[in-house]
Protein backbone atom coordinates (compact mmCIF):
# COMPACT_ATOMS: atom_id res chain seq x y z
CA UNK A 1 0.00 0.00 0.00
CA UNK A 2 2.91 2.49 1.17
CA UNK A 3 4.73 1.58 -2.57
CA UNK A 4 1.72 2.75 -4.43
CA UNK A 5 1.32 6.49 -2.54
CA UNK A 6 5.35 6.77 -3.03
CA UNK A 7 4.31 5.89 -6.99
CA UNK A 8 2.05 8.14 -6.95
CA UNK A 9 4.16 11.10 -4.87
CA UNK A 10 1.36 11.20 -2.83
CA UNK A 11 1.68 12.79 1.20
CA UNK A 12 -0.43 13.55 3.59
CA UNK A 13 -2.68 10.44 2.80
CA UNK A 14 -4.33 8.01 5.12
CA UNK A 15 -5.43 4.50 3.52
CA UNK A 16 -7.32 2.20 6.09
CA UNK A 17 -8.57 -1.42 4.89
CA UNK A 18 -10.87 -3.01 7.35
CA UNK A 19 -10.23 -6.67 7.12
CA UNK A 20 -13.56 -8.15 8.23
CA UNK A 21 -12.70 -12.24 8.10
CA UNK A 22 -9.82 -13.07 10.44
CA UNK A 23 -9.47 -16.72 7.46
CA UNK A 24 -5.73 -17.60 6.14
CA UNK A 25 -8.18 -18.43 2.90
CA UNK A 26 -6.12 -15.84 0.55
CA UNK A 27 -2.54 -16.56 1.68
CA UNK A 28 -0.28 -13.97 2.24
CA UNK A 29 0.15 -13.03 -1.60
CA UNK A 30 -3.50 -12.94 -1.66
CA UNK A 31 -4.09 -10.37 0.84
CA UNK A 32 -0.87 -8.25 -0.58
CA UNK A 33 -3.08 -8.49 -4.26
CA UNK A 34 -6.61 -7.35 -1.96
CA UNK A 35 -4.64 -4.73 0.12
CA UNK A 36 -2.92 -3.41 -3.38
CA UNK A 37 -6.08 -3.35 -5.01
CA UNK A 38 -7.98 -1.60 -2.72
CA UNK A 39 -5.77 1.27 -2.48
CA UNK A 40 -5.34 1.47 -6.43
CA UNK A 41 -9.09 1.43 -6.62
CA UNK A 42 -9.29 4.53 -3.25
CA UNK A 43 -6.22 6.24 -5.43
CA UNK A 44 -7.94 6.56 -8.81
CA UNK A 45 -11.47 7.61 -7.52
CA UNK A 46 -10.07 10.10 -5.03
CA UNK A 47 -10.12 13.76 -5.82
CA UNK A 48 -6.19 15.10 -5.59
CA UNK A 49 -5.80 18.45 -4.45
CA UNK A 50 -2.58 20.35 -4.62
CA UNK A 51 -1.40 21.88 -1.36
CA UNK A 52 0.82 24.88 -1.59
CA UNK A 53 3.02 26.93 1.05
CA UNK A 54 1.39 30.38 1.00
CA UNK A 55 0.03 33.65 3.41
CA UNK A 56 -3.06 34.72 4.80
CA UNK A 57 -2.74 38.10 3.86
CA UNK A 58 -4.12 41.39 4.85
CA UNK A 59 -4.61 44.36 2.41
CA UNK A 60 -6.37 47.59 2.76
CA UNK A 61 -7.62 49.14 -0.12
CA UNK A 62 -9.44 51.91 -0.71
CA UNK A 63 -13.26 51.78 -1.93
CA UNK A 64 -12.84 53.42 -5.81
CA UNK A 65 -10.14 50.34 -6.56
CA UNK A 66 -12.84 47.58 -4.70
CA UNK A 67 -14.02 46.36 -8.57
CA UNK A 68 -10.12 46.33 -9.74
CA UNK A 69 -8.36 44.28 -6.51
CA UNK A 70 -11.66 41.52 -7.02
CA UNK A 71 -11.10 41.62 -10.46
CA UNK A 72 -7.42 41.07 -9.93
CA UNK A 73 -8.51 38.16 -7.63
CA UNK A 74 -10.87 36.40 -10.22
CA UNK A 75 -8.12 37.08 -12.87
CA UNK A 76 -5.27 35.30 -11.03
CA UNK A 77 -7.01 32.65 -8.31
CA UNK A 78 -6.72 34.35 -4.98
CA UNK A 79 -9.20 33.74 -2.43
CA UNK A 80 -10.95 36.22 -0.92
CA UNK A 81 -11.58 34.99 2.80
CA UNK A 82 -13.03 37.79 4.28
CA UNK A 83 -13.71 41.84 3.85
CA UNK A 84 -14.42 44.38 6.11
CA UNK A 85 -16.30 47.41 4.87
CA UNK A 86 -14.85 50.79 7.48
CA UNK A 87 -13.34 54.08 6.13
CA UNK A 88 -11.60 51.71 3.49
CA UNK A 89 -12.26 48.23 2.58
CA UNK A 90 -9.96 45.08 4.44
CA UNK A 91 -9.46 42.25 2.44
CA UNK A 92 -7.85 38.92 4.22
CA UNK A 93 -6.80 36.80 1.19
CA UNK A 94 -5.12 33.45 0.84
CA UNK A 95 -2.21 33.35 -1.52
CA UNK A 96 0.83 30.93 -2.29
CA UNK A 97 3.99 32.58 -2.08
CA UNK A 98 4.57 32.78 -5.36
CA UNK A 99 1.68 34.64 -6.34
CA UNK A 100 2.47 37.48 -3.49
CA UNK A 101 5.74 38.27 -4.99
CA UNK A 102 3.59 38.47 -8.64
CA UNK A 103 1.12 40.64 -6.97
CA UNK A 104 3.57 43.06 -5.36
CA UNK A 105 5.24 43.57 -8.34
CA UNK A 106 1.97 44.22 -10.89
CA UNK A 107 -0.17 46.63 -8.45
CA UNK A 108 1.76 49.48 -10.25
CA UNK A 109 1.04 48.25 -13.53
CA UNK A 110 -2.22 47.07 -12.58
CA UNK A 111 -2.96 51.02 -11.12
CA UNK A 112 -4.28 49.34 -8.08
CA UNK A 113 -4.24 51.30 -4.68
CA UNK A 114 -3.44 49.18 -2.53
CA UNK A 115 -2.92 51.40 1.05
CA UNK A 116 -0.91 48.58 3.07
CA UNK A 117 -0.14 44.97 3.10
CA UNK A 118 0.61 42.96 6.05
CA UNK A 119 1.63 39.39 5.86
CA UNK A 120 -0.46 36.95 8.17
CA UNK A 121 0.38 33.71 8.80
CA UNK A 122 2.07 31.33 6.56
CA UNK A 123 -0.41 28.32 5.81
CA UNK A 124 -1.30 25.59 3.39
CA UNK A 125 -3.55 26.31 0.56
């Protein structure tokens, strides 16, 4: 079972086969072949999702650029988490590393007004 989630490059996986008849009727190689096929079977009809390092991030920005930052968003796959309307708008957003560098350098070119950003906590996303 291990072999097949290192073929696979798979982490962060639990497999558990329940083995409800206590018999010796399969033999050893027979159980290996029930135990392989089982997890083959869990592999290919499991949904994979791809786990990233990344931030939580904070952002204030103010309200005539609200249309532009979601836009901006949409355009490149952040996640808005939460906003908070006040005397400007907060945005908490969860973004891979990757993409923060990206974003930092394009809110010039994007003419985005982005007041401040503070960095969160780093996470999995």
């Amino acid at each position: 079972m291990l072999e097949l989630l290192r073929g696979k490059s798979l982490c962060n996986v639990l497999i558990v086969v329940t083995r409800y008849f206590g018999g010796i009727l399969l033999g050893t190689g027979g159980l290996v072949r029930a135990y392989a096929g089982a997890t083959k079977l869990a592999i290919e009809n499991a949904e994979l999702i791809l786990k990233q390092i990344g931030k939580e991030v904070k952002l204030i920005v103010e309200y005539s650029e609200v249309e532009n930052f979601k836009y901006y968003c949409r355009k490149h796959e952040i996640s808005i988490i939460k906003e908070e309307y006040s005397d400007n708008v907060i945005f908490w957003i969860e973004i891979s590393n990757e993409k923060l560098e990206k974003m930092k350098n394009e809110i010039d070119s994007f003419n985005l007004k982005v007041t401040k950003i503070d960095k969160m906590e780093e996470k999995y996303i």
